[in-house]
N, C-alpha and C. Protein backbone atom coordinates (compact mmCIF):
# COMPACT_ATOMS: atom_id res chain seq x y z
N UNK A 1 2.14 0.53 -18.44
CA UNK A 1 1.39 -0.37 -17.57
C UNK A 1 0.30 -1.08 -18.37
N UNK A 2 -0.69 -0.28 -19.20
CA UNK A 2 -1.68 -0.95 -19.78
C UNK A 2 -1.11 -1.90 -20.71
N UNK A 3 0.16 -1.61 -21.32
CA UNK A 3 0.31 -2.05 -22.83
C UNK A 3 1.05 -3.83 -21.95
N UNK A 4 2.06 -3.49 -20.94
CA UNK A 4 2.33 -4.90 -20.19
C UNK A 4 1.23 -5.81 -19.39
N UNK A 5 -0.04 -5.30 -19.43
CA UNK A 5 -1.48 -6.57 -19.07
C UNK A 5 -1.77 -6.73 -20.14
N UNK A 6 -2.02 -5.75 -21.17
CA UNK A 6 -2.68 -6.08 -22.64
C UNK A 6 -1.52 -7.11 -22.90
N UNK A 7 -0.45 -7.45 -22.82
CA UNK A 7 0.78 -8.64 -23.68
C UNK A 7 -0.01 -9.29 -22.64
N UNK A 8 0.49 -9.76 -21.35
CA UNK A 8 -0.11 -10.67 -20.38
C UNK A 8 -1.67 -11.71 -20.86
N UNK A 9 -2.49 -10.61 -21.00
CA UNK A 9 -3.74 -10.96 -21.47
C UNK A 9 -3.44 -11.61 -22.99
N UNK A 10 -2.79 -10.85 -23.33
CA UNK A 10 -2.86 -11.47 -24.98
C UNK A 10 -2.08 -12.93 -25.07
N UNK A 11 -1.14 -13.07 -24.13
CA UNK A 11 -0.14 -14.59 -24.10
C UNK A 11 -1.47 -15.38 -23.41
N UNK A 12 -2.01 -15.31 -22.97
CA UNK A 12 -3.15 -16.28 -22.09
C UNK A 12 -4.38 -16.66 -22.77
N UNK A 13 -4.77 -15.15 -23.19
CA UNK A 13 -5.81 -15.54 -24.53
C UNK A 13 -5.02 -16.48 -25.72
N UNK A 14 -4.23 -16.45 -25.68
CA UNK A 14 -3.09 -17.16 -27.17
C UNK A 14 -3.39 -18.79 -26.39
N UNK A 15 -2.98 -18.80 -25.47
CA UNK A 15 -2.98 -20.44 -24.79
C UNK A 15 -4.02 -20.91 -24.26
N UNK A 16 -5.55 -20.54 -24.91
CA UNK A 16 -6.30 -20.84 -24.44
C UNK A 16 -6.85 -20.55 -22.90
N UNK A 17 -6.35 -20.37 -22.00
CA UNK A 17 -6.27 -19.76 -20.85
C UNK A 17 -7.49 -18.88 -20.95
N UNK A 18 -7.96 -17.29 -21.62
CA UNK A 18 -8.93 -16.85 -21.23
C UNK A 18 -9.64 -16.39 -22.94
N UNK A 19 -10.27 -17.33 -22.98
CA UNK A 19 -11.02 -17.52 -24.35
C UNK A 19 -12.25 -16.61 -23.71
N UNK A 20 -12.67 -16.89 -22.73
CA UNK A 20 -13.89 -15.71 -22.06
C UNK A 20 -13.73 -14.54 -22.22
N UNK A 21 -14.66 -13.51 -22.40
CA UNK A 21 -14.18 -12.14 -22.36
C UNK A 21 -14.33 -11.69 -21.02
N UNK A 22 -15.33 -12.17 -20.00
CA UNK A 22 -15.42 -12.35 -18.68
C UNK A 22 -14.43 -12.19 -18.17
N UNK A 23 -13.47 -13.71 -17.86
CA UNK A 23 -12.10 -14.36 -17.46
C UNK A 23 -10.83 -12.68 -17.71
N UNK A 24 -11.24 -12.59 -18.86
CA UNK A 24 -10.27 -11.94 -19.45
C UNK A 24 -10.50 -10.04 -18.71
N UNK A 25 -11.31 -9.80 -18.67
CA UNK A 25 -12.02 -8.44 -17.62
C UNK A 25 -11.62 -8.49 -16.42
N UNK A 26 -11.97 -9.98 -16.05
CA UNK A 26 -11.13 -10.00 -14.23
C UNK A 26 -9.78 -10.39 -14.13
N UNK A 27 -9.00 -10.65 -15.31
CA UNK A 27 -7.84 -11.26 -15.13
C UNK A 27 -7.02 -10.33 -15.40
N UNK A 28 -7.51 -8.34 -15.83
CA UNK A 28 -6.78 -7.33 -15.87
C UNK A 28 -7.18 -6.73 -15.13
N UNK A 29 -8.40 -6.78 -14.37
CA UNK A 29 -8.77 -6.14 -12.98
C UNK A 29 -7.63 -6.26 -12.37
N UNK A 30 -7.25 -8.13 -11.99
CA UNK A 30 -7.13 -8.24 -10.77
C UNK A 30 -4.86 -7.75 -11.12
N UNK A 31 -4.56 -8.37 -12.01
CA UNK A 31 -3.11 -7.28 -12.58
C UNK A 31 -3.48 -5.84 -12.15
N UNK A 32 -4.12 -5.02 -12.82
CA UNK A 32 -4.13 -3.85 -12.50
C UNK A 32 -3.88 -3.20 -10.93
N UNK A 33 -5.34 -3.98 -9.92
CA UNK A 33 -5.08 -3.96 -8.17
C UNK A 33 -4.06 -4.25 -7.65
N UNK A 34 -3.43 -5.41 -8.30
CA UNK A 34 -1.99 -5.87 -7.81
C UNK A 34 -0.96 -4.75 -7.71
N UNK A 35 -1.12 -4.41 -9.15
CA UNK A 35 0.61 -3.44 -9.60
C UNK A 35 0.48 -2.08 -8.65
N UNK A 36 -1.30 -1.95 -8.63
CA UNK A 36 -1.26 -0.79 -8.37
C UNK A 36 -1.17 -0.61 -6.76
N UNK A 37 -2.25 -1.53 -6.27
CA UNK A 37 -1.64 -1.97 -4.65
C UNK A 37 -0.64 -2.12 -4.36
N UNK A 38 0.62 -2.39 -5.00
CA UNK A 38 1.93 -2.75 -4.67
C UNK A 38 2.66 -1.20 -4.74
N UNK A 39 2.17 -0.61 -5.54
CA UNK A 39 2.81 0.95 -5.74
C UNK A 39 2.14 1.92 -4.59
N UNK A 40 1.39 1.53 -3.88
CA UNK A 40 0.15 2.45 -2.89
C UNK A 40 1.23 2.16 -1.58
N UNK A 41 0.88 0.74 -1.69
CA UNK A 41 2.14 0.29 0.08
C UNK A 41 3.28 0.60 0.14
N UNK A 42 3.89 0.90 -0.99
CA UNK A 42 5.39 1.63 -1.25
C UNK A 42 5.55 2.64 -0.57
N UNK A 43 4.03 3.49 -1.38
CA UNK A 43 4.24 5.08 -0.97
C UNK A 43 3.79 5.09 0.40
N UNK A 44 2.99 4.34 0.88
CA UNK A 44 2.11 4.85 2.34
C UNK A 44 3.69 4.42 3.10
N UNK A 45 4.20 3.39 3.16
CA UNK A 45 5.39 3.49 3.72
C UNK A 45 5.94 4.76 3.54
N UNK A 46 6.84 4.57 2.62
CA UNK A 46 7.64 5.72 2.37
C UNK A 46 7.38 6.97 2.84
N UNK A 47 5.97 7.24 2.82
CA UNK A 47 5.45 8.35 3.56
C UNK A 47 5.43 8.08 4.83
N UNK A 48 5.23 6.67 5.47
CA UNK A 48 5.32 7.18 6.80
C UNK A 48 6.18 6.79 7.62
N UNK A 49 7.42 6.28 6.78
CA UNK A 49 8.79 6.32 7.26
C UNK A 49 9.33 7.56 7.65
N UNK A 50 9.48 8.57 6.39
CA UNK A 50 9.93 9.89 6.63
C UNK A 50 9.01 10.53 7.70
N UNK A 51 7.93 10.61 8.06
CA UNK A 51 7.20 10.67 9.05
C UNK A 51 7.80 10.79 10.32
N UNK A 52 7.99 8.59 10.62
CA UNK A 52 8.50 8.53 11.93
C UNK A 52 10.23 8.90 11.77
N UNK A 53 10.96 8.84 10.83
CA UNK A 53 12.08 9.55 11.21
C UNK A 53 11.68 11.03 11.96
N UNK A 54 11.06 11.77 11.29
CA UNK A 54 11.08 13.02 12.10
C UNK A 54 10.77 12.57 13.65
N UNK A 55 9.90 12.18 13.52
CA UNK A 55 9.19 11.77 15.53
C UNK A 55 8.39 11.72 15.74
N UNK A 56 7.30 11.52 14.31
CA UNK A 56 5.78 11.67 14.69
C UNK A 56 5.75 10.26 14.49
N UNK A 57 4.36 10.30 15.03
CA UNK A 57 3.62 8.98 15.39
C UNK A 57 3.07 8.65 14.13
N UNK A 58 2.81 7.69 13.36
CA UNK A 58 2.48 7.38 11.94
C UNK A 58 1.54 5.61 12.09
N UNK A 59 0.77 5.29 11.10
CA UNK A 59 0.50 4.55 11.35
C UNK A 59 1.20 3.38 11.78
N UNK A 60 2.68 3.36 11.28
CA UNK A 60 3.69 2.36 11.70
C UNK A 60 3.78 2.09 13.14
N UNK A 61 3.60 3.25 13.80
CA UNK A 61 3.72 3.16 15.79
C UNK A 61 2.22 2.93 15.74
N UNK A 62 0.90 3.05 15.49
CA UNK A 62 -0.23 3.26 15.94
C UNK A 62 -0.57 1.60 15.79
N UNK A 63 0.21 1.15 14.56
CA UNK A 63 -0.16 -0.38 14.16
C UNK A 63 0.72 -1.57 15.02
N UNK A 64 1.71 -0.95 15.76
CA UNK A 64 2.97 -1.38 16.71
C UNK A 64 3.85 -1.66 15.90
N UNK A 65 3.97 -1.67 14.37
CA UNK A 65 5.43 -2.06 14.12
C UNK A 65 6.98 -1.40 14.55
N UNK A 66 6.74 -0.19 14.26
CA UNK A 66 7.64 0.37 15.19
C UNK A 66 7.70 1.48 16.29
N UNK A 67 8.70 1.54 17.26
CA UNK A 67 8.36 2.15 17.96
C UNK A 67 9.02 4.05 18.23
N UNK A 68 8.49 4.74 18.74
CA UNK A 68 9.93 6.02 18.97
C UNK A 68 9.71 6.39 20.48
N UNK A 69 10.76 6.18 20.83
CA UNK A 69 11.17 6.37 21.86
C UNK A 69 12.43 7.88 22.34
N UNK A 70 11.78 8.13 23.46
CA UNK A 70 12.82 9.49 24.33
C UNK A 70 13.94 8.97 23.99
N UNK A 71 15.17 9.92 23.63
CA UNK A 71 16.63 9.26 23.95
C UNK A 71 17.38 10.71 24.07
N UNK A 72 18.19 10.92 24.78
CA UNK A 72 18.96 11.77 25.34
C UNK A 72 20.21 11.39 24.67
N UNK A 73 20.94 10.59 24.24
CA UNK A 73 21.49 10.16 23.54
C UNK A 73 22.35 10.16 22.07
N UNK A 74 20.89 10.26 21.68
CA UNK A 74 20.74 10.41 19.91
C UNK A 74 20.41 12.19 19.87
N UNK A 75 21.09 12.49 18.64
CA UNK A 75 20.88 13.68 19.05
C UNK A 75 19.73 14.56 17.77
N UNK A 76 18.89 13.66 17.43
CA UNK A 76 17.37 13.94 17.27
C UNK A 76 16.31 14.13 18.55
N UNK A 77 17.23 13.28 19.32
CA UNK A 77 16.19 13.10 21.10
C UNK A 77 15.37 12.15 20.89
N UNK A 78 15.30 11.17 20.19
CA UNK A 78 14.62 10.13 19.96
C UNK A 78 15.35 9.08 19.21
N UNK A 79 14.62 7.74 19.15
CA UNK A 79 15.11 6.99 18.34
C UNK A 79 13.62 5.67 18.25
N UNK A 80 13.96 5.22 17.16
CA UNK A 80 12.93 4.12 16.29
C UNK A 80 13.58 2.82 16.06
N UNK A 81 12.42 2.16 17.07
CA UNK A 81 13.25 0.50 16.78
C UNK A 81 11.91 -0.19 16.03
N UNK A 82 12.22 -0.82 15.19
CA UNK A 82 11.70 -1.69 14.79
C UNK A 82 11.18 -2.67 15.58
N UNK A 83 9.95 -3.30 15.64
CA UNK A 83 9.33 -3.90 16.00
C UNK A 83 8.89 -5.40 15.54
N UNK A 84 8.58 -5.23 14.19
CA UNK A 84 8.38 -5.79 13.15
C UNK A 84 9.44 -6.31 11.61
N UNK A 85 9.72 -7.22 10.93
CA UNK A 85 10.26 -7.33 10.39
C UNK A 85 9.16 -6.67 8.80
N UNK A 86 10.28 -6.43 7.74
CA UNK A 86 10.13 -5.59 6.63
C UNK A 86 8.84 -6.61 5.73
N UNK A 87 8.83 -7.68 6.18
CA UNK A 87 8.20 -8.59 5.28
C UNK A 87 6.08 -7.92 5.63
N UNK A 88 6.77 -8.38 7.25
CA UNK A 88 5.56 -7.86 8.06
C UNK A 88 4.47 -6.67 7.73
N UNK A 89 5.57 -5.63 7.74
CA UNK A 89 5.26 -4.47 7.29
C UNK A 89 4.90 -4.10 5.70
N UNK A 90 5.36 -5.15 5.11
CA UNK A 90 4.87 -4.37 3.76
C UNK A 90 3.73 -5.65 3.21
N UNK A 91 3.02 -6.89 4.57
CA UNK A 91 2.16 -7.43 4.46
C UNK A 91 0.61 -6.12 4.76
N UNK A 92 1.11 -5.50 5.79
CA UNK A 92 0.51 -4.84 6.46
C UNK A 92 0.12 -4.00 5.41
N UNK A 93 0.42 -3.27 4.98
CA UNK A 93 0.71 -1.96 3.75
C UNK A 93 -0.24 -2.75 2.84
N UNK A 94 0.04 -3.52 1.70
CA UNK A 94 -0.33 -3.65 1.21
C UNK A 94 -1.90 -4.20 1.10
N UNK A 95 -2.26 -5.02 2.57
CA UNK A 95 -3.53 -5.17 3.04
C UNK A 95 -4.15 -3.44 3.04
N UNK A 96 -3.70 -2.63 3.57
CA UNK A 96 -4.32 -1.55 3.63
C UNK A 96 -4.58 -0.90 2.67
N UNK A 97 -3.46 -1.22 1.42
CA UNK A 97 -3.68 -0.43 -0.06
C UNK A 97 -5.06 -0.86 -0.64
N UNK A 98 -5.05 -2.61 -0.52
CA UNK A 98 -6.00 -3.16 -1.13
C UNK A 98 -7.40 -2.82 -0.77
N UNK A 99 -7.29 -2.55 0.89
CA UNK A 99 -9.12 -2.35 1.40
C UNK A 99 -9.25 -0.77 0.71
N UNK A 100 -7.79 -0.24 1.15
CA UNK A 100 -8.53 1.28 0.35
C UNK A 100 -8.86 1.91 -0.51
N UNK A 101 -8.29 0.64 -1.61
CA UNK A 101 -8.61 1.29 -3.01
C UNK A 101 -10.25 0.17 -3.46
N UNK A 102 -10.29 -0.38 -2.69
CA UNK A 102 -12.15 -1.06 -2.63
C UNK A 102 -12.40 -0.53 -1.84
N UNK A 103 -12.53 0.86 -1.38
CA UNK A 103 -13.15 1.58 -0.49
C UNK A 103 -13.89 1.13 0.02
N UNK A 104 -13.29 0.16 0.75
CA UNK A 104 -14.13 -0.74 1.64
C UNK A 104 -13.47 0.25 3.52
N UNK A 105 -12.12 0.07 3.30
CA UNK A 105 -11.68 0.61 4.53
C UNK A 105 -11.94 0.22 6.42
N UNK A 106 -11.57 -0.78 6.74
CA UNK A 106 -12.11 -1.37 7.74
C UNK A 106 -12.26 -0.56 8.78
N UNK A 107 -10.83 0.48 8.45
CA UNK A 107 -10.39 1.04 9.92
C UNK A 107 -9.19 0.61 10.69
N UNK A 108 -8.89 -0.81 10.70
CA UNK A 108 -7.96 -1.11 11.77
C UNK A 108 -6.37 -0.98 11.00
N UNK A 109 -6.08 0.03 9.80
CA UNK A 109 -4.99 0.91 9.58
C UNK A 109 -5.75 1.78 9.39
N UNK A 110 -4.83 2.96 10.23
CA UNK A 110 -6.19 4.32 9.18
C UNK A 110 -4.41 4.94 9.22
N UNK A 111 -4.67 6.35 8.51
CA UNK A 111 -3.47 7.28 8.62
C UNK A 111 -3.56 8.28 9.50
N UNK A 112 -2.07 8.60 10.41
CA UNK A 112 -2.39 9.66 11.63
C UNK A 112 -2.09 10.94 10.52
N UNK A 113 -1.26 11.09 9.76
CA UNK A 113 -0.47 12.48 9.53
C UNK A 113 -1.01 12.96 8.54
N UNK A 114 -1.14 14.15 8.15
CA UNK A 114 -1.63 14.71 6.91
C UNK A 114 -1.17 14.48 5.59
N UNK A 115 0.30 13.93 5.50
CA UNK A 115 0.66 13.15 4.51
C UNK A 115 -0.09 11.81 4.21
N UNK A 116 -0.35 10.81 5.20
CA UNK A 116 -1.20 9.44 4.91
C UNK A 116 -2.18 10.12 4.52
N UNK A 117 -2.99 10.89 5.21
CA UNK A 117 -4.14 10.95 4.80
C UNK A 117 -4.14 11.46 3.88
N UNK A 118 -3.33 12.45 2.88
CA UNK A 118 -3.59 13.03 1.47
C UNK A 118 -3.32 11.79 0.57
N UNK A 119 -2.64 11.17 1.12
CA UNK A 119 -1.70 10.15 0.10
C UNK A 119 -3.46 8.97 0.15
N UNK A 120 -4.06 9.03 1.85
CA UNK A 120 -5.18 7.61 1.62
C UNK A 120 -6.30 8.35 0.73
N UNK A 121 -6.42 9.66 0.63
CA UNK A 121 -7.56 10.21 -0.21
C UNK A 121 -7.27 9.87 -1.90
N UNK A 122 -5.78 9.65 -2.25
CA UNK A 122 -5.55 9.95 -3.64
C UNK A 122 -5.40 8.55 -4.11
N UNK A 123 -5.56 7.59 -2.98
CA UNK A 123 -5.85 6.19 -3.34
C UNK A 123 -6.93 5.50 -3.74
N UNK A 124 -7.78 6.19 -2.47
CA UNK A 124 -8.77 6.06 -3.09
C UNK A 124 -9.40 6.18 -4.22
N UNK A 125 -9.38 7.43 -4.79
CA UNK A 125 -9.99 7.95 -6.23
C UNK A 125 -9.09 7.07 -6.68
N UNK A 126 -8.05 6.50 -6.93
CA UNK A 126 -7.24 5.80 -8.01
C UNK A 126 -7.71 4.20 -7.72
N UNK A 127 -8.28 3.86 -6.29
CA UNK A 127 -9.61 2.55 -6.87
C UNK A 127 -10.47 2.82 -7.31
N UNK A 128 -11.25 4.25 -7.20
CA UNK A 128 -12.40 4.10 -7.76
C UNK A 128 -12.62 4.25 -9.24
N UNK A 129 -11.33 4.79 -9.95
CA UNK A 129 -10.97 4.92 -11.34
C UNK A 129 -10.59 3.83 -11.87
N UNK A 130 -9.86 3.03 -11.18
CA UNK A 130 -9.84 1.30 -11.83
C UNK A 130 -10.60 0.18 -12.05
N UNK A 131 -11.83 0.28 -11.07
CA UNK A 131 -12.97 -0.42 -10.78
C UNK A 131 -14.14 0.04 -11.49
């Protein structure tokens, strides 16, 4: 990861692009938040996919993207419809990676299950180690 911003940085510093050392500090900040925000919304999904497969409520139902519903039917006794399309959802995610690793944290995603929440604690420390 470091050594693919250090090339990045180094092709930009090469083209004039960030002759600043400034420019060049925020221009691997903001790579770094990206890659790493993008790897946070992965997992908070992923974690709280397997979640609502089981039947718990996860931030995915709390945020309305999807829903679980009784079913007599299915023979989990439930079933999960989507609400939201995938684009939606991993807009969502990744807004939440970003406030949480600037431990800023608004609130309006938080995590219900003890998985989000181990997973939003270990995000945190991994903004506050990048910043």
């Amino acid at each position: 990861l470091n050594k693919t911003i250090n090339a990045v940085i180094y092709i930009l510093e090469h083209r004039g692009v960030l002759r600043n050392p400034g420019l060049q500090r925020m221009a691997k900040l903001f790579f770094t938040m990206s890659l790493a925000g993008h790897w946070a919304s992965c997992w908070m999904f992923y974690v709280a996919w397997d979640e609502t497969e089981k039947g718990k409520e996860t931030w995915l139902s709390v945020d309305g993207l999807v829903t679980i519903e009784d079913s007599t039917d299915d023979p989990d006794g439930f079933t999960v419809e989507w609400e939201a399309s995938l684009e939606v959802v991993y807009g969502r995610a990744i807004y939440w990676a970003l406030v949480t690793m600037c431990t800023t944290g608004f609130g309006d995603i938080v995590p219900v299950t003890i998985p989000e929440t181990v997973l939003t604690i270990v995000i945190q420390y991994t903004g506050v180690v990048i910043c």
